[in-house]
Protein backbone atom coordinates (compact mmCIF):
# COMPACT_ATOMS: atom_id res chain seq x y z
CA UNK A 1 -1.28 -16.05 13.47
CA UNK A 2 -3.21 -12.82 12.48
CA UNK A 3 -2.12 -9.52 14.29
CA UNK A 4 -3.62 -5.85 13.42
CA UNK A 5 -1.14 -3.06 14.88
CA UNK A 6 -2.67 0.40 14.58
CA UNK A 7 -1.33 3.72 14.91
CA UNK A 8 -1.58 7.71 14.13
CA UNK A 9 -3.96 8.41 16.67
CA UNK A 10 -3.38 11.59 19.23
CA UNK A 11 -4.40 14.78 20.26
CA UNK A 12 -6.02 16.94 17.85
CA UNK A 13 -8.12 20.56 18.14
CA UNK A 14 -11.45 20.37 16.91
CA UNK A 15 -11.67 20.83 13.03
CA UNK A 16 -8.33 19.19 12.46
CA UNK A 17 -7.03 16.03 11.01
CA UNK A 18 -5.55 12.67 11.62
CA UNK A 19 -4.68 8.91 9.73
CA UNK A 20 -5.12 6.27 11.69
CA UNK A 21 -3.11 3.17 10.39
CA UNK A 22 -3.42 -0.69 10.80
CA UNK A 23 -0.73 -3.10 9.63
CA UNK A 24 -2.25 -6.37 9.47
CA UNK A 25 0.25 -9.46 9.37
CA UNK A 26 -0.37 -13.65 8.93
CA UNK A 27 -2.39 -15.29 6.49
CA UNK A 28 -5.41 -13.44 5.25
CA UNK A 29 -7.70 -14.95 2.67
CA UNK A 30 -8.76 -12.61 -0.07
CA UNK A 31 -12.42 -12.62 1.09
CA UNK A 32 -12.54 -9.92 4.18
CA UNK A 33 -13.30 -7.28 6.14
CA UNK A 34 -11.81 -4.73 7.42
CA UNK A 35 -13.46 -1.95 9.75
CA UNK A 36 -12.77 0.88 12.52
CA UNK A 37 -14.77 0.90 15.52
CA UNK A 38 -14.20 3.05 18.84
CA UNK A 39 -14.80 3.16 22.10
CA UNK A 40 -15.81 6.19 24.11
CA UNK A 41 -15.58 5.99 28.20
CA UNK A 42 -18.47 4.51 29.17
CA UNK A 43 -20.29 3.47 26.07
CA UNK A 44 -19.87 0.48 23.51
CA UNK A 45 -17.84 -0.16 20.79
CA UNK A 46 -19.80 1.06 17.46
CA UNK A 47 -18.47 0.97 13.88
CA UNK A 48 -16.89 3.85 12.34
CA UNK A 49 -16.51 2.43 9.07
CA UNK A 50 -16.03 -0.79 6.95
CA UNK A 51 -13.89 -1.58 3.74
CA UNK A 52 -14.77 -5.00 1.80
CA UNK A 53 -12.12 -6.71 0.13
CA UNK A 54 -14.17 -6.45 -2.94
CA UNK A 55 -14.18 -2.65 -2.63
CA UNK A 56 -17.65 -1.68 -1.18
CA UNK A 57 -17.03 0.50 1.28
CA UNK A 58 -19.68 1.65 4.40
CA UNK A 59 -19.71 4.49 6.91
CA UNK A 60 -21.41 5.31 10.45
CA UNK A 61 -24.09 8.01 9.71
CA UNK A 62 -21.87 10.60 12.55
CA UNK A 63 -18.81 10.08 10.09
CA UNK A 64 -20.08 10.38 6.67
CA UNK A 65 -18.33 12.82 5.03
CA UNK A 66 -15.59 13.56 7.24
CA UNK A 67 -13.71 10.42 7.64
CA UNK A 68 -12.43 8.19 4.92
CA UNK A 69 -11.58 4.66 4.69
CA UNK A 70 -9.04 2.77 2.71
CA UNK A 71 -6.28 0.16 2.06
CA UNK A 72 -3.16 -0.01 0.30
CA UNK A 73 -2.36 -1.80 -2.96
CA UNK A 74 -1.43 -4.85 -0.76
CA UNK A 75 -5.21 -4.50 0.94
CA UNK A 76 -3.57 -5.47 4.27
CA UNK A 77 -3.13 -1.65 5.20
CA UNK A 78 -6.23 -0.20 6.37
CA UNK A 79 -6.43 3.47 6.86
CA UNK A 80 -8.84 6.11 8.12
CA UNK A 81 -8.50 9.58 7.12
CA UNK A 82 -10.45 11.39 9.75
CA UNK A 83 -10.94 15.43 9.02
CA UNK A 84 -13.13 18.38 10.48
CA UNK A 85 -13.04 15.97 14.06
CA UNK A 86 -15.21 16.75 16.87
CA UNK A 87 -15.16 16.54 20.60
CA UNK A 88 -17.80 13.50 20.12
CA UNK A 89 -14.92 11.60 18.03
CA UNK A 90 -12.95 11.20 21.05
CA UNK A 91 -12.70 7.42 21.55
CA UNK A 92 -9.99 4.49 21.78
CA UNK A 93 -10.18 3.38 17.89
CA UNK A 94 -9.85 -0.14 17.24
CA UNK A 95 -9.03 -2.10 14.07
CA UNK A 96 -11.42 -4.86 12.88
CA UNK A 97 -10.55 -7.95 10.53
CA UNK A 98 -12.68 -10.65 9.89
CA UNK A 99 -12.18 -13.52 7.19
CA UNK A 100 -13.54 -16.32 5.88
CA UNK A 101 -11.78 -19.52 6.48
CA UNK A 102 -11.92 -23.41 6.19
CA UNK A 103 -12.81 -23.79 9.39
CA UNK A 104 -15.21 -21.19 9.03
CA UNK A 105 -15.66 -16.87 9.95
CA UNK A 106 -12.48 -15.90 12.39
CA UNK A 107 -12.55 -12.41 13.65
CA UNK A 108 -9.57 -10.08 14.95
CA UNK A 109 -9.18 -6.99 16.71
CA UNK A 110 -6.28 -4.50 17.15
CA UNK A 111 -4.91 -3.13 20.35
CA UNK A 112 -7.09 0.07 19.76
CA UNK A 113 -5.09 3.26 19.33
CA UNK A 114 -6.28 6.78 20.97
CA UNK A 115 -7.78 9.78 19.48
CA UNK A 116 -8.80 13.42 21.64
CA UNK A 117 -10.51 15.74 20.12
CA UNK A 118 -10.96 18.46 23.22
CA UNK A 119 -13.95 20.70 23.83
């Protein structure tokens, strides 16, 4: 069974920093995916950013620049260096992983962890 734990988010003043962290555990092909997304109040879930298990690497347009993505050398550590944050980051951050199986595309999700950026 696949799990994704994150962690590192918190309060923050605008213009500071944060990692965000996600541990993911089971049997993961080598073909993946694995993203942020977040979740303000009252809007849907969009992606932050994405990291290929090949190395490609994609961002959200409001992030570019300011938040990095990344994995450790086992690639099933995911991270997201987030700097210069904004009020508008403020959002329950979620950890994405989806792989390619025998059975065919299986997609999982973290718990979400939370980030504040006040105004």
């Amino acid at each position: 069974q696949v799990q994704l734990v994150e962690s590192g988010g918190g309060l923050v003043q605008a213009g500071g920093s944060l990692r965000l962290s996600c541990a993911a555990s089971g049997s993961i092909s080598e073909a993946n995916v694995m993203s942020w997304y977040r979740q303000a109040p009252g809007k849907q879930r969009d992606l932050v950013a994405a990291s290929v298990s090949g190395g490609v690497t994609n961002y959200a347009d409001s992030v570019k620049g300011r938040f990095t993505i990344s994995r450790d050398s086992t690639r099933k550590t995911l991270y997201l260096q987030m700097s210069s944050l904004k009020p508008e980051d403020t959002a329950v951050y979620y950890c994405n992983l989806v792989i390619a199986t025998t059975s065919g595309r299986r997609e999982y999700w973290g718990q979400g962890t939370q980030v504040t950026v006040p105004s």
